[in-house]
Protein backbone atom coordinates (compact mmCIF):
# COMPACT_ATOMS: atom_id res chain seq x y z
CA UNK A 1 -71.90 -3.06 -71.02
CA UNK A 2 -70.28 -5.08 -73.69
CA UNK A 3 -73.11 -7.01 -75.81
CA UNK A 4 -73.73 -9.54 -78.31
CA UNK A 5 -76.21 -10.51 -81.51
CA UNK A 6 -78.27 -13.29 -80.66
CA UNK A 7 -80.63 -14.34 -83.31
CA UNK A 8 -84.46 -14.13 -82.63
CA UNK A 9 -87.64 -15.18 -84.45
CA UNK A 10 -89.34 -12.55 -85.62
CA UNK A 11 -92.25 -12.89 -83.64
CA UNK A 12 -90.58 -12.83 -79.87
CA UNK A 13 -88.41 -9.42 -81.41
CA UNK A 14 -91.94 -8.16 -82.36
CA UNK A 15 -92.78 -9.16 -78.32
CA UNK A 16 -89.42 -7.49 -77.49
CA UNK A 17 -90.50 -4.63 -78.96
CA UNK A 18 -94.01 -4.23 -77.92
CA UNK A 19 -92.24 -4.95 -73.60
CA UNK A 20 -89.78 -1.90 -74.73
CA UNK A 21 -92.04 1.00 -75.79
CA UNK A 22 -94.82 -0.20 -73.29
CA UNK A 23 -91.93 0.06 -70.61
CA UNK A 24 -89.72 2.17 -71.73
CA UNK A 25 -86.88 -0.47 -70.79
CA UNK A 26 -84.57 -1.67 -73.63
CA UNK A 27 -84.94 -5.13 -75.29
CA UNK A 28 -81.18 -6.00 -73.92
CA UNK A 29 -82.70 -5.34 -70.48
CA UNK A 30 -85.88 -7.37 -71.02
CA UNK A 31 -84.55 -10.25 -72.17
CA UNK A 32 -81.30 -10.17 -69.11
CA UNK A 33 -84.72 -10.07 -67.08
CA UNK A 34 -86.46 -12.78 -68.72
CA UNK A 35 -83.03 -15.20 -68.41
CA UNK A 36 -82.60 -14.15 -64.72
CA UNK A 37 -86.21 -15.37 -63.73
CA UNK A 38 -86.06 -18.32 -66.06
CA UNK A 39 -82.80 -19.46 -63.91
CA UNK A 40 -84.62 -18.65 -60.97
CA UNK A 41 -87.40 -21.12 -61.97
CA UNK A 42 -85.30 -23.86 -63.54
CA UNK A 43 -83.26 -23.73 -59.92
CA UNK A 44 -87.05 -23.90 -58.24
CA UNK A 45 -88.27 -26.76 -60.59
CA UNK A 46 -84.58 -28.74 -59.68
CA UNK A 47 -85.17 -28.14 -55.57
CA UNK A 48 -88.88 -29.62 -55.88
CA UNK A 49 -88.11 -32.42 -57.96
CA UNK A 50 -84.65 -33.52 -55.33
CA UNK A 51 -86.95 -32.60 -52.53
CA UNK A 52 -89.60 -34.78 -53.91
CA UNK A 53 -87.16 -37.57 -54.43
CA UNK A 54 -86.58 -36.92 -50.92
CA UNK A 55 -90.18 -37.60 -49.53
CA UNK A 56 -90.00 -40.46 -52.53
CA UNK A 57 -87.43 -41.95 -50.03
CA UNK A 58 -88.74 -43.17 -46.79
CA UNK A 59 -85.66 -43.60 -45.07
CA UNK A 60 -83.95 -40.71 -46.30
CA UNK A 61 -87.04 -38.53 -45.61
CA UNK A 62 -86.71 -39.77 -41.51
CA UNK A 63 -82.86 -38.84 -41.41
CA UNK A 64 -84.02 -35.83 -42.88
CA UNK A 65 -86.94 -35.47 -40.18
CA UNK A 66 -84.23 -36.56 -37.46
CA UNK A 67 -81.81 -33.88 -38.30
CA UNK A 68 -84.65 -30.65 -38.66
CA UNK A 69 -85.55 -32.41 -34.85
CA UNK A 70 -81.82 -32.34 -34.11
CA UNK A 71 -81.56 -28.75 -35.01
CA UNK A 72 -85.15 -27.66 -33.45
CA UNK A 73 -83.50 -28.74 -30.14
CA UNK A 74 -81.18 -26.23 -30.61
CA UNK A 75 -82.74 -23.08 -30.68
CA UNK A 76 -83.94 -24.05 -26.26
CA UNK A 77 -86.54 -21.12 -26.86
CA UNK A 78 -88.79 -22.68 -24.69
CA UNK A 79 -91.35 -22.49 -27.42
CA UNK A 80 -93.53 -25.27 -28.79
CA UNK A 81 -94.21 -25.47 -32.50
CA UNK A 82 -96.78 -25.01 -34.67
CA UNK A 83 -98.90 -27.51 -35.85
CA UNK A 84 -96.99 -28.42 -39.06
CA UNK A 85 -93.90 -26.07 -38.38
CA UNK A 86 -91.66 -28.92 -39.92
CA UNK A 87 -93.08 -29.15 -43.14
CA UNK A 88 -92.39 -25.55 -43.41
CA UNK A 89 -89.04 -25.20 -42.60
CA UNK A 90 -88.22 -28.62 -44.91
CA UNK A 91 -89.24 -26.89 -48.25
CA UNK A 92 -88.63 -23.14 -47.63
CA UNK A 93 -90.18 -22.67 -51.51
CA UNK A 94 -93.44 -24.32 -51.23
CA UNK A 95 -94.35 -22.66 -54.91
């Protein structure tokens, strides 16, 4: 794995550190760790702000409302939902 030097303060390579010998994983792993979840979260924090924007919007929140009705018809299980089924399926992150 090629790497780079990235400058640190002193106090989050003295965190580093402490992760490493308490895991015995290396600070280059740690920290592609800590970047992969913060993406993860910025992505999260992005859908619930658009998806809020979405509710926000009444008219845009009933095409969205028609289309998950549109596609419920499609499945012709026979089955009736759940009490609140849609809300689920609209925001499949509720975090």
């Amino acid at each position: 794995m090629e790497s780079l030097t990235i400058r640190v303060s002193r106090s989050t390579h003295g965190r580093l550190r402490e992760l490493a010998d308490k895991t015995g994983e290396t600070m280059a792993d740690i920290v592609d760790r800590a970047v992969r979840n913060y993406e993860k979260e910025q992505f999260w924090a992005e859908y619930h702000a658009a998806y809020a924007a979405l509710q926000a919007d009444p008219a845009a929140w009933a095409d969205l409302q028609s289309e998950v009705e549109l596609w419920d018809s499609t499945s012709a299980d026979g089955l009736e939902d759940s009490p609140g089924e849609h809300d689920k399926r609209a925001d499949p992150d509720p975090g």
